[in-house]
N, C-alpha and C. Protein backbone atom coordinates (compact mmCIF):
# COMPACT_ATOMS: atom_id res chain seq x y z
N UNK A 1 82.78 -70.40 -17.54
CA UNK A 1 83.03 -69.27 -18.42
C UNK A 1 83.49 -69.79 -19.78
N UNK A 2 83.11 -69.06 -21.30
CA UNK A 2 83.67 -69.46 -22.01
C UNK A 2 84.77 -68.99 -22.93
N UNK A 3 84.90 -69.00 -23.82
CA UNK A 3 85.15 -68.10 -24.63
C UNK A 3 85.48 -66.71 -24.63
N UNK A 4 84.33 -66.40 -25.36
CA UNK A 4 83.93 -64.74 -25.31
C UNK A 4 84.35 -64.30 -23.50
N UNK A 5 83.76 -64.21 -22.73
CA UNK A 5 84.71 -63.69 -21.74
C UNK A 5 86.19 -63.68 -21.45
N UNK A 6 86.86 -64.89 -21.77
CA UNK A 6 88.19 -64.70 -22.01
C UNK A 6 88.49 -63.57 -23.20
N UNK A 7 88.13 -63.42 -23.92
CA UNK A 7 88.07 -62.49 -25.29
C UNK A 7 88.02 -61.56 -24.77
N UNK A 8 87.42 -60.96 -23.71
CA UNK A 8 86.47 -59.70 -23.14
C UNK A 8 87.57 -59.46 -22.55
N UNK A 9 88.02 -59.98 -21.58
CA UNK A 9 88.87 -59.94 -20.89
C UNK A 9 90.53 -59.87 -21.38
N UNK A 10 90.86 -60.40 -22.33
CA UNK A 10 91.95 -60.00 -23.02
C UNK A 10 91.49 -58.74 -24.00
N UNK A 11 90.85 -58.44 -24.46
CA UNK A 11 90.27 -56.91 -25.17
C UNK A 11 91.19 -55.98 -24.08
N UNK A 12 90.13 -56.00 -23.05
CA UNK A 12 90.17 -54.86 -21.51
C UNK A 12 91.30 -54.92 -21.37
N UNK A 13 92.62 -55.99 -21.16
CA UNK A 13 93.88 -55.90 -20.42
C UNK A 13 94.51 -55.61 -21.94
N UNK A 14 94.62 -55.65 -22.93
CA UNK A 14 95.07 -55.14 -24.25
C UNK A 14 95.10 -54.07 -23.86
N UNK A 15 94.09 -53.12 -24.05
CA UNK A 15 93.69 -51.94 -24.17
C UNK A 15 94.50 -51.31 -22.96
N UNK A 16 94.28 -51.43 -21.94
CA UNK A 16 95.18 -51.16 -20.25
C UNK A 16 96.40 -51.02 -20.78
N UNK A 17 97.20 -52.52 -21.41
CA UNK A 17 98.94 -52.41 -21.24
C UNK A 17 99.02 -51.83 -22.63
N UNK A 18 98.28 -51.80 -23.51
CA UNK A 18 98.72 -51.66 -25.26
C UNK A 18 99.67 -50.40 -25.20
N UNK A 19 100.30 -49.65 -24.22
CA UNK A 19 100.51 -48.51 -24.90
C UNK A 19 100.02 -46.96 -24.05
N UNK A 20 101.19 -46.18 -24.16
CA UNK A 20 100.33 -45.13 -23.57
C UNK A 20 99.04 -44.37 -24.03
N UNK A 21 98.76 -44.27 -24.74
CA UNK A 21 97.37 -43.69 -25.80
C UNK A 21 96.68 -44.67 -25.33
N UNK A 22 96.44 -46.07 -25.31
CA UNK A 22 95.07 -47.14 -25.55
C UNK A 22 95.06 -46.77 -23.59
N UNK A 23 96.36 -46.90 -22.73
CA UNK A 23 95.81 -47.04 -21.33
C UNK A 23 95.43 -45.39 -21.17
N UNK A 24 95.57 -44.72 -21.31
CA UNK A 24 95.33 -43.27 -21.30
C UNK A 24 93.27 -43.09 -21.44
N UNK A 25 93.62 -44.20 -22.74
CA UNK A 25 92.03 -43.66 -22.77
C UNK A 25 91.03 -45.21 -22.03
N UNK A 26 91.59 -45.89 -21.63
CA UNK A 26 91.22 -46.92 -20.66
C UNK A 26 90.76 -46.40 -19.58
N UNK A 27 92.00 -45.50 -18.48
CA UNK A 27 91.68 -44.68 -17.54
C UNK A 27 90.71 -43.66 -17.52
N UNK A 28 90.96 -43.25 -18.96
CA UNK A 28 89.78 -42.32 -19.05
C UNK A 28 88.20 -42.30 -18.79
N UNK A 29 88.14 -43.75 -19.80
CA UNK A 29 86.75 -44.55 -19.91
C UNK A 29 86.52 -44.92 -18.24
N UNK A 30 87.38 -45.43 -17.75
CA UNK A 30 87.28 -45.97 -16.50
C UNK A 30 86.94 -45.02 -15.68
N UNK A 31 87.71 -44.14 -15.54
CA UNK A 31 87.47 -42.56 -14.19
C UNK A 31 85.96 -42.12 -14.58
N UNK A 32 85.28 -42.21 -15.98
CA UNK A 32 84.15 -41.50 -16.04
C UNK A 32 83.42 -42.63 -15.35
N UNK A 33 83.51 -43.98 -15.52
CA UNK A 33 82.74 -44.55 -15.39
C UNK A 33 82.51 -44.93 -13.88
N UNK A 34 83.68 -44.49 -13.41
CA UNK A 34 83.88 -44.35 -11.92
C UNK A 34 82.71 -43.32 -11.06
N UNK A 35 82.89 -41.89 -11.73
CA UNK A 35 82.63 -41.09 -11.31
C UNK A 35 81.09 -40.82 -11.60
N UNK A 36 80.35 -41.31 -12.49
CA UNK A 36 78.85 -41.35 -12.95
C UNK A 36 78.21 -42.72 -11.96
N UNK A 37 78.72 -43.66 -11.51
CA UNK A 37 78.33 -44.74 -10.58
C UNK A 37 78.40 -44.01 -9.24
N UNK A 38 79.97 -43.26 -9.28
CA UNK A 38 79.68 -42.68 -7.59
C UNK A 38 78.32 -41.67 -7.60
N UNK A 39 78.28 -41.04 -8.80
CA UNK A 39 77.67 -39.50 -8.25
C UNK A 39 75.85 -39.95 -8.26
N UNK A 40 75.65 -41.54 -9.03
CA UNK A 40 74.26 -41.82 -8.51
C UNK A 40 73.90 -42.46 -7.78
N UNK A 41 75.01 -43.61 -7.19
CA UNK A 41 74.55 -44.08 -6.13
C UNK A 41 74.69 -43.63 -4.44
N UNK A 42 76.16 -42.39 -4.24
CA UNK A 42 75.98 -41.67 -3.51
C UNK A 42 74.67 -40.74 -3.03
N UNK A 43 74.10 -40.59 -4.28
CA UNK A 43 72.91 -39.37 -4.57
C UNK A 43 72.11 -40.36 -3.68
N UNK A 44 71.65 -41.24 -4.34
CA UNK A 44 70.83 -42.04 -3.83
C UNK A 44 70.76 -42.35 -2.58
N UNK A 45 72.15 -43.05 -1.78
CA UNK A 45 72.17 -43.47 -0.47
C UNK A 45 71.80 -41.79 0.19
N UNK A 46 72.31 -40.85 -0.51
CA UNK A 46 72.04 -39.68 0.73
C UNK A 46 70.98 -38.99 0.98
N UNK A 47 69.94 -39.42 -0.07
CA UNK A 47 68.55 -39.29 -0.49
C UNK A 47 68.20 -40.23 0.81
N UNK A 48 68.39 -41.16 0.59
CA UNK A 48 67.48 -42.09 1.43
C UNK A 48 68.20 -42.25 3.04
N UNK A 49 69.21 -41.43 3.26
CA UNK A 49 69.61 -41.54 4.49
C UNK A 49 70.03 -39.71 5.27
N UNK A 50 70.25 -39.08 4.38
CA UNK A 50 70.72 -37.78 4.54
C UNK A 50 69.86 -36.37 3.84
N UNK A 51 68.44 -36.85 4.15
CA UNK A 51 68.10 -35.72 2.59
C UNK A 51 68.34 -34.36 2.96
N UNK A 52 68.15 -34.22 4.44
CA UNK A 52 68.38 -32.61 5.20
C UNK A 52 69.77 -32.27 4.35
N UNK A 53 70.82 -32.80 4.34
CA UNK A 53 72.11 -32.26 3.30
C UNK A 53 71.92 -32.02 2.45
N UNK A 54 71.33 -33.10 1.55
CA UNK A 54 71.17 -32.28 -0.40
C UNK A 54 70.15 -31.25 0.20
N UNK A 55 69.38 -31.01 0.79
CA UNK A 55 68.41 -30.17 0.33
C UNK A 55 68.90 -28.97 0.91
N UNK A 56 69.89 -28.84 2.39
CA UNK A 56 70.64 -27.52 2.52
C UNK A 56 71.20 -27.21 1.19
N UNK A 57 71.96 -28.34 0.28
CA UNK A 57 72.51 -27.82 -1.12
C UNK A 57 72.08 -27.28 -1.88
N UNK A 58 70.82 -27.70 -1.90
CA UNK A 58 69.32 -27.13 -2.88
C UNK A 58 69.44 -25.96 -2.46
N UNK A 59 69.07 -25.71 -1.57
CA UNK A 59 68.51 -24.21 -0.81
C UNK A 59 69.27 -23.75 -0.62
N UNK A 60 71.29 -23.83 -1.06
CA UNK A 60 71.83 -22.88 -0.79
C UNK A 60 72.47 -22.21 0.15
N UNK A 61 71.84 -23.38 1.29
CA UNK A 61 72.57 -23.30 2.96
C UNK A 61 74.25 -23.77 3.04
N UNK A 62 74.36 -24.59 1.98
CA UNK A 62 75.66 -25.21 2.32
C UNK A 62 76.22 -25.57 1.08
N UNK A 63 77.31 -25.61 0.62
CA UNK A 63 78.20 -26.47 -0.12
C UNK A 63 78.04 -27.73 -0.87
N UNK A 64 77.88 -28.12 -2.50
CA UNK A 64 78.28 -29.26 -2.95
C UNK A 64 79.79 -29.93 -1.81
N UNK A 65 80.46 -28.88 -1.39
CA UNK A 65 81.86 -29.90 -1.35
C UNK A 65 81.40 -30.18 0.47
N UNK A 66 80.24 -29.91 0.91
CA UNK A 66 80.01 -30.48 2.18
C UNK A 66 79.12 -32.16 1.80
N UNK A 67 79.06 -32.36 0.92
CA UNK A 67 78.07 -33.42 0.54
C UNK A 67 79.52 -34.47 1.03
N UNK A 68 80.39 -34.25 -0.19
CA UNK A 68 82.03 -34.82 -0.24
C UNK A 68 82.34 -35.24 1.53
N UNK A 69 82.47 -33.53 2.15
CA UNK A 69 82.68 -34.11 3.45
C UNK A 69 82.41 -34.79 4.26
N UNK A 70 80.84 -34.84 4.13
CA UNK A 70 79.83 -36.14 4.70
C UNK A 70 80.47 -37.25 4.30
N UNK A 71 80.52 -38.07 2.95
CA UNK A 71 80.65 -39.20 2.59
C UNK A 71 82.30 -39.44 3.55
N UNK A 72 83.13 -38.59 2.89
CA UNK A 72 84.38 -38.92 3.24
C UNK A 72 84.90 -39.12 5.12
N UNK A 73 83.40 -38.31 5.77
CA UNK A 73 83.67 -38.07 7.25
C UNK A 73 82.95 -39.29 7.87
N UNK A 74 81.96 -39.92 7.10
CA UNK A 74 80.91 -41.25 8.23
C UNK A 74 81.50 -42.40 7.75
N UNK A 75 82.00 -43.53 8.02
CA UNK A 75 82.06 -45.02 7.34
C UNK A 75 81.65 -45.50 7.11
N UNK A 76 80.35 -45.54 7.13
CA UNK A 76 79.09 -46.52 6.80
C UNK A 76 79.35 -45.57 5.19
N UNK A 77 79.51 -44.76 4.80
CA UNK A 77 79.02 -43.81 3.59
C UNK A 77 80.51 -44.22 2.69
N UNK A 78 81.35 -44.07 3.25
CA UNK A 78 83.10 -44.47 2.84
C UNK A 78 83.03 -46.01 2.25
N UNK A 79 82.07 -46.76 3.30
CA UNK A 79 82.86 -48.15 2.78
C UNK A 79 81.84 -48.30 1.65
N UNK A 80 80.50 -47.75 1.33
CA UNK A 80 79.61 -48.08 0.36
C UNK A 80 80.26 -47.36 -0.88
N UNK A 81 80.78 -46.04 -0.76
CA UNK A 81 81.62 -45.23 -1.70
C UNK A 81 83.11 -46.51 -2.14
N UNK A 82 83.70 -47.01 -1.60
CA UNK A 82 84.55 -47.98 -2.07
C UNK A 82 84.20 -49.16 -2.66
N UNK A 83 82.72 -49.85 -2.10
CA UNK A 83 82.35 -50.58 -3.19
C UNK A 83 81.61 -50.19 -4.07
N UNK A 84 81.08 -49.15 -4.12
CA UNK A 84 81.07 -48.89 -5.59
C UNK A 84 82.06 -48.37 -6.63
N UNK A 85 83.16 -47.77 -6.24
CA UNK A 85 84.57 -47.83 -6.93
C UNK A 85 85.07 -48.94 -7.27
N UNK A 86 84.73 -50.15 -6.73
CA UNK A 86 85.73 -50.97 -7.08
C UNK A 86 84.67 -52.07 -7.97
N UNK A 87 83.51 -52.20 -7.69
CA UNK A 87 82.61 -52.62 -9.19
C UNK A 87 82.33 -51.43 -9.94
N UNK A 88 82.47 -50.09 -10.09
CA UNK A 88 82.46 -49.72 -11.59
C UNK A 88 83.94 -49.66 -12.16
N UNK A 89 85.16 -50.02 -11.07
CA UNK A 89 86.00 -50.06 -12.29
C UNK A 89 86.54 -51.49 -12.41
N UNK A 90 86.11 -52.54 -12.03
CA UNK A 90 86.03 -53.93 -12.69
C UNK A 90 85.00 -53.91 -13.38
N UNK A 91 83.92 -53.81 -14.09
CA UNK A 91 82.74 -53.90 -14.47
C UNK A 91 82.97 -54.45 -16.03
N UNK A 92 83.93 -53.93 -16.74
CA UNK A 92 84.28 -54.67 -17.75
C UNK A 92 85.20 -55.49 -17.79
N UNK A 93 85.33 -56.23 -16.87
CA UNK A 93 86.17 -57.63 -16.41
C UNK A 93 85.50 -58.47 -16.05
N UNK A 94 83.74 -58.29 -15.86
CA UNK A 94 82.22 -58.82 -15.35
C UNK A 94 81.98 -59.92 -16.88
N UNK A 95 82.01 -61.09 -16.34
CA UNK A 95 81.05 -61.60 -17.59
C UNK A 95 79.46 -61.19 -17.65
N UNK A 96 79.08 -61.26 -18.81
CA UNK A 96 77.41 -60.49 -18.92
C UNK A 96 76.93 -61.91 -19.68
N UNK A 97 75.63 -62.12 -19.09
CA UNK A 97 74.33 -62.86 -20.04
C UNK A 97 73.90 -62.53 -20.80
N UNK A 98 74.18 -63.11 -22.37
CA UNK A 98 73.59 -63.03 -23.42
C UNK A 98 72.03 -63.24 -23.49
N UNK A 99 71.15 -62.69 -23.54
CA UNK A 99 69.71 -62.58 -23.71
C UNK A 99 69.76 -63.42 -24.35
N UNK A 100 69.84 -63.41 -25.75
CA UNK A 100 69.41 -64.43 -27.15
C UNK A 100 70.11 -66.18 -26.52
N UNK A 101 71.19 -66.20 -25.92
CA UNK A 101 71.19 -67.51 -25.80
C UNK A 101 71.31 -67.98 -24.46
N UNK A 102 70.93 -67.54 -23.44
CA UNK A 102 71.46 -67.33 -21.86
C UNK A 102 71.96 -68.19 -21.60
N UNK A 103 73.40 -67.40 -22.04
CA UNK A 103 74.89 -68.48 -22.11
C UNK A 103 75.59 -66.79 -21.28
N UNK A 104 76.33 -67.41 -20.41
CA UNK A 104 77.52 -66.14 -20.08
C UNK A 104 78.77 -65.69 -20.64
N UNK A 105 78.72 -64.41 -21.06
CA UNK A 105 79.69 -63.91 -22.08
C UNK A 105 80.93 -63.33 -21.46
């Protein structure tokens, strides 16, 4: 690692401890970014494993908050829901590959 990721990485933990306002909107950035990773890759796994549920949702048979109950009621669905919580909210603590010099940032 070089540089610039240490940089990256002191940015992100700045921003976290700087203060109530900078962690305020840290959490903020973070919870959305939380919640737009869960709501497509949930979609997805339940697409490809559960579609009879979304589509009772579609049609009106049942509840958005039965989708919730599914995930939160099977473990196979829980533990995939936790890793994706826990890489979208490290994700800017991730070093990234620079295209132009494929060096890791």
């Amino acid at each position: 690692m070089n540089a610039a990721w240490r940089r990256k990485v002191r940015r992100e933990l700045d921003a976290l401890t700087g203060g109530p306002l900078s962690a305020g909107w840290w959490f903020t950035k973070a919870g959305l970014r939380v919640a737009f990773a869960e709501f497509i890759f949930m979609f997805l796994v339940l697409m490809n494993n559960d579609a009879d549920a979304i589509l009772a949702v579609n049609a009106g048979e049942s509840s958005v908050f039965s989708l919730l109950v599914l995930v939160l009621t099977t473990p196979e669905y829980l533990a995939i829901a936790g890793i994706v919580f826990v890489v979208a909210l490290l994700l800017p603590f991730l070093p990234r590959r620079n295209q132009a010099t494929n060096q890791w940032e």
